[in-house]
C-alpha atoms as a PDB file:
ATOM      1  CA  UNK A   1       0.000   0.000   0.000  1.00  0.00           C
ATOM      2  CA  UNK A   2       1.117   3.513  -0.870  1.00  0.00           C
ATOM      3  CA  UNK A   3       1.646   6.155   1.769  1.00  0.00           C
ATOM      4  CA  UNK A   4      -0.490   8.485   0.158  1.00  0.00           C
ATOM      5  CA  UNK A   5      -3.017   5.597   0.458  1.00  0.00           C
ATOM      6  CA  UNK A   6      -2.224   4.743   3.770  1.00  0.00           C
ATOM      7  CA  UNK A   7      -2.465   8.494   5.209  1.00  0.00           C
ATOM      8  CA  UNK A   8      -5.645   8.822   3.082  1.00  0.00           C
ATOM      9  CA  UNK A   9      -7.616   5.827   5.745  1.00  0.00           C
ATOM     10  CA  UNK A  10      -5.998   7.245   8.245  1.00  0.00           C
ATOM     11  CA  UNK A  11      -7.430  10.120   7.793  1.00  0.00           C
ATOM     12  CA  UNK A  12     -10.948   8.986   6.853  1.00  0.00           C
ATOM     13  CA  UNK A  13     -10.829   6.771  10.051  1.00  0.00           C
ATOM     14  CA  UNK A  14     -10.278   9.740  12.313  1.00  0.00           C
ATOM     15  CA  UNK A  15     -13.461  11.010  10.697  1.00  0.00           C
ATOM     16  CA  UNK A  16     -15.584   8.414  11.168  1.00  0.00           C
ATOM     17  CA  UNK A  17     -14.556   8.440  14.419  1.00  0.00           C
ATOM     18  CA  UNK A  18     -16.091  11.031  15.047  1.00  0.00           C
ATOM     19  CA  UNK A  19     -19.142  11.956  12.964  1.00  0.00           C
ATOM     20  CA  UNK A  20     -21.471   9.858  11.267  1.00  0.00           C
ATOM     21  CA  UNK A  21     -20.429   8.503   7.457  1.00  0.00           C
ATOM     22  CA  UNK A  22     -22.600  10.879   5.922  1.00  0.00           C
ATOM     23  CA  UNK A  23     -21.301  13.773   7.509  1.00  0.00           C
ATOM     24  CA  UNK A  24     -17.658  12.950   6.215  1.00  0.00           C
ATOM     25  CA  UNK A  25     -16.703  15.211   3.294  1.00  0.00           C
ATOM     26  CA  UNK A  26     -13.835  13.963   1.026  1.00  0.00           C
ATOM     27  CA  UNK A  27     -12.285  17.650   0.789  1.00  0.00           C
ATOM     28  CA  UNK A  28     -11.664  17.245   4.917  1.00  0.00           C
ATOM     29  CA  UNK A  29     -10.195  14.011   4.396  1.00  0.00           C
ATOM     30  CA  UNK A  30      -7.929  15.010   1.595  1.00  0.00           C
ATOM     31  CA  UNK A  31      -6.611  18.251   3.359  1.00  0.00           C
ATOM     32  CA  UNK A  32      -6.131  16.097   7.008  1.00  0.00           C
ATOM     33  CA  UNK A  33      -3.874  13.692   5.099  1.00  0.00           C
ATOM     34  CA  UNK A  34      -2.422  16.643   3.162  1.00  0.00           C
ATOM     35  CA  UNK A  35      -3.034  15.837  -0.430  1.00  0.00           C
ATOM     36  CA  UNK A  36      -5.487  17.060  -2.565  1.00  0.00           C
ATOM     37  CA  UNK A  37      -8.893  16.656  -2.629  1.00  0.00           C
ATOM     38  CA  UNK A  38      -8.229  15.273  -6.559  1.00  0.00           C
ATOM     39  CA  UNK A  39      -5.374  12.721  -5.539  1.00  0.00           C
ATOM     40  CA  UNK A  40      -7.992  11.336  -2.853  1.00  0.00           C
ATOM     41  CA  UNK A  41     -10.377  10.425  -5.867  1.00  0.00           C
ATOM     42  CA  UNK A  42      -7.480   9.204  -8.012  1.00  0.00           C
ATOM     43  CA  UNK A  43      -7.151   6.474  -5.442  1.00  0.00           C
ATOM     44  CA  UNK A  44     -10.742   5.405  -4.405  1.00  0.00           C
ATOM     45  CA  UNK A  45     -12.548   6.952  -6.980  1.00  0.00           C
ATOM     46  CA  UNK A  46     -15.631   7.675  -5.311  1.00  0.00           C
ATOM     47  CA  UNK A  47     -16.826   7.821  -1.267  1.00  0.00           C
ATOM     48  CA  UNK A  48     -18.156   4.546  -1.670  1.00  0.00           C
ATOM     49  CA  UNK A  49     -15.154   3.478  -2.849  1.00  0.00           C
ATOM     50  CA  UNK A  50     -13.319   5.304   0.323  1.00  0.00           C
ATOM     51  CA  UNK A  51     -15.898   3.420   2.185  1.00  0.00           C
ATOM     52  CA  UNK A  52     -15.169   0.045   0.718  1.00  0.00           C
ATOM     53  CA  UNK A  53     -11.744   0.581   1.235  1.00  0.00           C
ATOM     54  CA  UNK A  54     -12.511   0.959   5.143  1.00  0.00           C
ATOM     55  CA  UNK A  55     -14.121  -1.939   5.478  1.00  0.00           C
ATOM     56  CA  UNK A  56     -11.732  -4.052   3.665  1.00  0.00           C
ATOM     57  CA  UNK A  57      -8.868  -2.912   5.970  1.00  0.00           C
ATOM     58  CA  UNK A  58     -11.113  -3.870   9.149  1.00  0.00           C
ATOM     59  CA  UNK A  59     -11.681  -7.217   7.939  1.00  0.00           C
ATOM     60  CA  UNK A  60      -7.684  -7.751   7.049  1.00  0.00           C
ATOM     61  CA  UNK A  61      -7.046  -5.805  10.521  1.00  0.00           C
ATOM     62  CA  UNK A  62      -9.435  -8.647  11.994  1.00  0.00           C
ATOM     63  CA  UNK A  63      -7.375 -11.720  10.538  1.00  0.00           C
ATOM     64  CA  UNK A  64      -3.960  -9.911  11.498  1.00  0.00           C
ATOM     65  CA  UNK A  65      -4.786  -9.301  14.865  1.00  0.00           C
ATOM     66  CA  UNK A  66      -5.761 -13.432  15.258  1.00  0.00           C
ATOM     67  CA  UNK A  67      -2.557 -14.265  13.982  1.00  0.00           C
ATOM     68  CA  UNK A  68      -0.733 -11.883  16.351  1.00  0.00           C
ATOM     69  CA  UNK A  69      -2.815 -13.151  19.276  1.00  0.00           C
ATOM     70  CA  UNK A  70      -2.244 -16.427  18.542  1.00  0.00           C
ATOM     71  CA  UNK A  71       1.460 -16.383  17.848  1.00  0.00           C
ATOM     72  CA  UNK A  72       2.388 -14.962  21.332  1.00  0.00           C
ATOM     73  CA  UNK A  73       3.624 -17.563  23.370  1.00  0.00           C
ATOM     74  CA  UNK A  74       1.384 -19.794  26.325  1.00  0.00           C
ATOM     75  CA  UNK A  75       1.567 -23.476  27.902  1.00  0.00           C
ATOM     76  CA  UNK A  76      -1.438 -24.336  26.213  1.00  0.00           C
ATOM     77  CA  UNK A  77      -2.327 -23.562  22.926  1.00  0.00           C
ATOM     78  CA  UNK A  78      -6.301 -23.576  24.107  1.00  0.00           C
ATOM     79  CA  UNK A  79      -5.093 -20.687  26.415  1.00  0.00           C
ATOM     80  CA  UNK A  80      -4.151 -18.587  23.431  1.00  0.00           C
ATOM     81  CA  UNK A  81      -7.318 -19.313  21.359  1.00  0.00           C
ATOM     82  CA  UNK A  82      -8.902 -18.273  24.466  1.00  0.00           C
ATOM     83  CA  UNK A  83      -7.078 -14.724  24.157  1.00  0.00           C
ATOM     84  CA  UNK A  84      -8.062 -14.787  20.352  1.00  0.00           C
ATOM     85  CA  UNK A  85     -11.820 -14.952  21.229  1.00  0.00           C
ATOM     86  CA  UNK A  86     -11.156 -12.622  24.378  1.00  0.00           C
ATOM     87  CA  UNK A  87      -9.205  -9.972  21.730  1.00  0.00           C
ATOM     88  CA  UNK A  88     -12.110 -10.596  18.903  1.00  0.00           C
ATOM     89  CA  UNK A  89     -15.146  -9.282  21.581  1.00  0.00           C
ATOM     90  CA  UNK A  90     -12.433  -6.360  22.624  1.00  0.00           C
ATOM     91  CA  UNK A  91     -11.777  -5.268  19.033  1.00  0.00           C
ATOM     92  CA  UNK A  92     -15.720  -5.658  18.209  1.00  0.00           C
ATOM     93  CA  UNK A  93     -16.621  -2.931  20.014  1.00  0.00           C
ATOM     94  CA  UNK A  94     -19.916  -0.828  19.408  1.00  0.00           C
ATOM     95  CA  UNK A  95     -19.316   1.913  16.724  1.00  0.00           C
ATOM     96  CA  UNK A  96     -16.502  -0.523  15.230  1.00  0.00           C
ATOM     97  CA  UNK A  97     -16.509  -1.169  11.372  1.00  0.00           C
ATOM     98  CA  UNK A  98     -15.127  -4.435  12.533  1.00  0.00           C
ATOM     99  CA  UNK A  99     -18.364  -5.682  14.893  1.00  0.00           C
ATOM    100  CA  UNK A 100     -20.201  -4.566  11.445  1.00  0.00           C
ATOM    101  CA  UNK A 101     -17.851  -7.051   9.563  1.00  0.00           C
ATOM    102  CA  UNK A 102     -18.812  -9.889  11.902  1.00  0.00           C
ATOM    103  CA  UNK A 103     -22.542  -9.292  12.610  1.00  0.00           C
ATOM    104  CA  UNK A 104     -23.594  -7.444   9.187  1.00  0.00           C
ATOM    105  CA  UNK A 105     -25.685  -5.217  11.047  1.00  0.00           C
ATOM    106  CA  UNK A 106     -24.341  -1.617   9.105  1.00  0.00           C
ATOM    107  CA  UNK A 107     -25.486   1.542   9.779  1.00  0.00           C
ATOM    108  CA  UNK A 108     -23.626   2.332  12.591  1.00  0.00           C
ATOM    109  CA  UNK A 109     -20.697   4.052  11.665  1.00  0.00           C
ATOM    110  CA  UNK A 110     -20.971   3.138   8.222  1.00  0.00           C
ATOM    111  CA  UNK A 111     -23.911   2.079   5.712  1.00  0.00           C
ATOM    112  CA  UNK A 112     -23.080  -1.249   4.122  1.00  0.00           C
ATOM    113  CA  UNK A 113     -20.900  -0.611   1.165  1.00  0.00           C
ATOM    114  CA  UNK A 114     -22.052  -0.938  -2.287  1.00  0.00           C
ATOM    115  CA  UNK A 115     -20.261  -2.943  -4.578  1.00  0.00           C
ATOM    116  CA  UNK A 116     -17.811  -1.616  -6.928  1.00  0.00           C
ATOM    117  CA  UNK A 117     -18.945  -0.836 -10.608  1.00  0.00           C
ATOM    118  CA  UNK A 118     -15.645  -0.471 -11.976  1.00  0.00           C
ATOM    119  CA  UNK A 119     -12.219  -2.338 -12.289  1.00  0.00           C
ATOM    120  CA  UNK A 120      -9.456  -0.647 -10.706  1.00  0.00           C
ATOM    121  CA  UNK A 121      -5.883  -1.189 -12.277  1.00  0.00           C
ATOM    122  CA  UNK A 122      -3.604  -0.685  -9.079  1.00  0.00           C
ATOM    123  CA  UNK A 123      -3.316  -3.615  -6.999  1.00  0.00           C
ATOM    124  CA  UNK A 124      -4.322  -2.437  -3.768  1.00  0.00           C
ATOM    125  CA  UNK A 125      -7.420  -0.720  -5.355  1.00  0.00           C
ATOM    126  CA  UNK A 126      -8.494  -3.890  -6.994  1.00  0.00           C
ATOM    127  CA  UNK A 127      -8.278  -5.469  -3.620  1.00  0.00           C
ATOM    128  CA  UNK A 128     -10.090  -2.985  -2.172  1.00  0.00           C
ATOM    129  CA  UNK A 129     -13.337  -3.276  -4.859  1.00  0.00           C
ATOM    130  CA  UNK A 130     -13.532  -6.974  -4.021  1.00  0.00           C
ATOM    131  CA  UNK A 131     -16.853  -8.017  -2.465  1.00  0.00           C
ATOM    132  CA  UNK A 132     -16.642  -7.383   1.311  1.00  0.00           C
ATOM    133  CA  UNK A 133     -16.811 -10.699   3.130  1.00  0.00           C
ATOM    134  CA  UNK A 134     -19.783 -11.549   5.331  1.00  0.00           C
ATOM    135  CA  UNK A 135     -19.952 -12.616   8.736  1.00  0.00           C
ATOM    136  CA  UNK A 136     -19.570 -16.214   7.935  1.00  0.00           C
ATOM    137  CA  UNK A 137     -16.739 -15.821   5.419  1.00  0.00           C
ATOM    138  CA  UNK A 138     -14.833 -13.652   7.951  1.00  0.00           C
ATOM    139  CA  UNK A 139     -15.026 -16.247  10.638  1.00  0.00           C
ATOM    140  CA  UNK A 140     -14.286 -19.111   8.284  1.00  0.00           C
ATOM    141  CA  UNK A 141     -11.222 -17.187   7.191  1.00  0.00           C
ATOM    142  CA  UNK A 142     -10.654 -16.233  11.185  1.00  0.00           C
ATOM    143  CA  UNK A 143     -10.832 -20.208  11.947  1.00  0.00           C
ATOM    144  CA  UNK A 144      -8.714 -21.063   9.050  1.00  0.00           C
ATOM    145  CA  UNK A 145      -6.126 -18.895  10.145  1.00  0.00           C
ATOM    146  CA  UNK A 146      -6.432 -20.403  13.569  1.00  0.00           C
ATOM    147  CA  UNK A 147      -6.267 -23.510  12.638  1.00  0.00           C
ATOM    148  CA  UNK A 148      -2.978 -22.635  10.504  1.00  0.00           C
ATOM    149  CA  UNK A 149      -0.998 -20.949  13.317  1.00  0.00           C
ATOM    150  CA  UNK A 150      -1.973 -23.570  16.501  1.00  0.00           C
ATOM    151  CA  UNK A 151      -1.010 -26.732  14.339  1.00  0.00           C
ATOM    152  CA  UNK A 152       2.213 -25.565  14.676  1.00  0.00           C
ATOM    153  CA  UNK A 153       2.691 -26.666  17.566  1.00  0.00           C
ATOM    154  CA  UNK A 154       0.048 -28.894  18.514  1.00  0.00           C
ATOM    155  CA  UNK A 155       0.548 -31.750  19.770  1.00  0.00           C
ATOM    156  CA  UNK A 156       1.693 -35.207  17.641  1.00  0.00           C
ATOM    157  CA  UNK A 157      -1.249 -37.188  16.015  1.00  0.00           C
ATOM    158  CA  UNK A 158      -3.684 -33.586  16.629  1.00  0.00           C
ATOM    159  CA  UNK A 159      -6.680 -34.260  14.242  1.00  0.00           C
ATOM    160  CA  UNK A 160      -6.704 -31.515  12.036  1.00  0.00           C
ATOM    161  CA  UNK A 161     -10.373 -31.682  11.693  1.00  0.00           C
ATOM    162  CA  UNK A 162     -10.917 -31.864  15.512  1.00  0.00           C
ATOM    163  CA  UNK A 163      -8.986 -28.735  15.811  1.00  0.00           C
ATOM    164  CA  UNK A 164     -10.698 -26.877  12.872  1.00  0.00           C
ATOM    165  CA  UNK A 165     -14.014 -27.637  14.868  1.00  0.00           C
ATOM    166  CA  UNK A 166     -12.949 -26.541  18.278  1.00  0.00           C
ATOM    167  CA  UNK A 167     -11.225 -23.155  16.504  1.00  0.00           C
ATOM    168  CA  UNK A 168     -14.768 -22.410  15.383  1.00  0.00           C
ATOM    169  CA  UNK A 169     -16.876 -23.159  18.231  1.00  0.00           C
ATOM    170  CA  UNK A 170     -14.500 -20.782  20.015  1.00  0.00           C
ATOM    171  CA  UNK A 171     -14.797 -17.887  17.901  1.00  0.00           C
ATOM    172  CA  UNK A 172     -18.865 -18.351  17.505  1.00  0.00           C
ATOM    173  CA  UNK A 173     -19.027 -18.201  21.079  1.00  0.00           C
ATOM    174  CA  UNK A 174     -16.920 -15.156  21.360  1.00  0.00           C
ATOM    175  CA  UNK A 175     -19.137 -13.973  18.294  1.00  0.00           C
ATOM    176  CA  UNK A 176     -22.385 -14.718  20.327  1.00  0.00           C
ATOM    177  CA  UNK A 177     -21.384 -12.687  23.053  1.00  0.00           C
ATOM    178  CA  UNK A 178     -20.499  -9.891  20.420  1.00  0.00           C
ATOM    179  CA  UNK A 179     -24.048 -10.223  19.025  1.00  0.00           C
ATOM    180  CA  UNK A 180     -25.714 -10.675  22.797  1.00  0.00           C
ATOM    181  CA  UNK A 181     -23.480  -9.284  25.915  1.00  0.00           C
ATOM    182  CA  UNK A 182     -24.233  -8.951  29.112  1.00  0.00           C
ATOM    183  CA  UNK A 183     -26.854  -6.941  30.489  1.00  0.00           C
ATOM    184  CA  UNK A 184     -24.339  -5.655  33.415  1.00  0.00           C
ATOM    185  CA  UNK A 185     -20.929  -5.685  30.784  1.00  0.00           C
ATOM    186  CA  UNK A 186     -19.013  -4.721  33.970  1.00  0.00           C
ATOM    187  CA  UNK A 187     -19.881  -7.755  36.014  1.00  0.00           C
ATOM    188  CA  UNK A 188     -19.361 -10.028  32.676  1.00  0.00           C
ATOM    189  CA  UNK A 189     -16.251  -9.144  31.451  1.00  0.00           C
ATOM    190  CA  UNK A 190     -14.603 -10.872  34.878  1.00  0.00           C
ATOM    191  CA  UNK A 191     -16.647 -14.061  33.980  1.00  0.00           C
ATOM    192  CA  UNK A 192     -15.634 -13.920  30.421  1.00  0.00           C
ATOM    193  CA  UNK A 193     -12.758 -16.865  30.328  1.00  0.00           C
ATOM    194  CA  UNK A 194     -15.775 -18.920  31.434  1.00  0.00           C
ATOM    195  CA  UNK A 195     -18.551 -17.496  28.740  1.00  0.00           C
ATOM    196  CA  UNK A 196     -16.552 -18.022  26.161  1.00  0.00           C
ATOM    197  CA  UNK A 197     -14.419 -21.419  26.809  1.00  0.00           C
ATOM    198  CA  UNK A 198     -17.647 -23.196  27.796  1.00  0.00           C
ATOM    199  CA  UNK A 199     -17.283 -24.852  31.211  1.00  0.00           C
ATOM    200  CA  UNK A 200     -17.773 -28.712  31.818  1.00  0.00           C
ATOM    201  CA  UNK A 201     -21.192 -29.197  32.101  1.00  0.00           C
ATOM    202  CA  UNK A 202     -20.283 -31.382  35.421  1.00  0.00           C
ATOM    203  CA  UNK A 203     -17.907 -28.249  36.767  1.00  0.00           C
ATOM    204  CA  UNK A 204     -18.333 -28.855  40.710  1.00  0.00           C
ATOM    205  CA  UNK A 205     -19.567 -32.435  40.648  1.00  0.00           C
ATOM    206  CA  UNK A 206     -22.841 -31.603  39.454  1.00  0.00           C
END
């Protein structure tokens, strides 16, 4: 990615952070990244395509962050898919393009993008006018990479399969509480290991 292009969502993030999407106006973004207002549409080509653009760095900011959470180092490799689904409800946040991404409930930051109409010739601007994925494709991707990163060092004979099925159950539990929280978010947060690991149904003896 260019740094022109890389000040450019910057800069459009900063807005969105702090007005609605409809209240962003490209000539503001251009001037806080210091180019032009004409070099702005020379790389997205339109607001929607700004808007795409935001979205598609979200959902690549989602599956980078997985892989960095998963990578750091722990006894057990269940303890640091435990910090991945821990770090996805974190990063999900109301107001986040990213809890958009995993719930595809838009409107709040940003209206769902439209898809592109034209082919871009610049790599990262093709990438950017690719359909966004949806909720399902971004956790299959999220699992994949899970899956990816933990057989690395999992243990000798690990069914692959097995693995791909616990990565997943994970993450839709962490995804459920994303979609559902707790009423009192305070007093759920400190039982969060538990929400989202699942507990033994005969925790206690019972």
């Amino acid at each position: 990615m260019s740094e022109v292009r890389a000040a450019l969502l910057i800069a459009a993030e900063a807005h969105l952070a702090r007005r609605a999407w409809s209240a962003v106006r490209m000539g503001e973004v251009a001037a806080s990244a210091g180019v032009s207002r004409q070099t702005l549409y020379n790389e997205f080509g339109s607001k929607e395509g700004l808007a795409r653009a935001l979205a598609r760095q979200a959902a690549d900011g989602y599956l980078a962050g997985i892989e960095r959470t998963l990578a750091r180092p722990a006894a057990d490799p269940r303890e640091r898919l435990r910090a991945a689904a821990d770090w996805t409800v974190a990063a999900a946040r109301p107001g986040t393009l990213l809890r958009s991404l995993l719930t595809g409930c838009w409107g709040d930051p940003l209206p769902a993008p439209r898809p592109a109409r034209t082919t871009a010739t610049a790599p990262a601007q093709r990438r950017a006018e690719l359909p966004l994925p949806g909720p399902g494709d971004l956790l299959a991707a999220a699992r994949d990479r899970a899956v990816a990163v933990l057989n690395e060092s999992a243990p000798p004979r690990t069914d692959p399969r097995e693995l791909a099925r616990e990565c997943e159950c994970v993450l839709r539990l962490a995804l459920s509480r994303i979609v559902a929280p707790p009423v009192a978010e305070g007093a759920g947060a400190g039982r969060r290991r538990g929400k989202v690991t699942g507990p033994s149904p005969r925790a206690g003896g019972r």
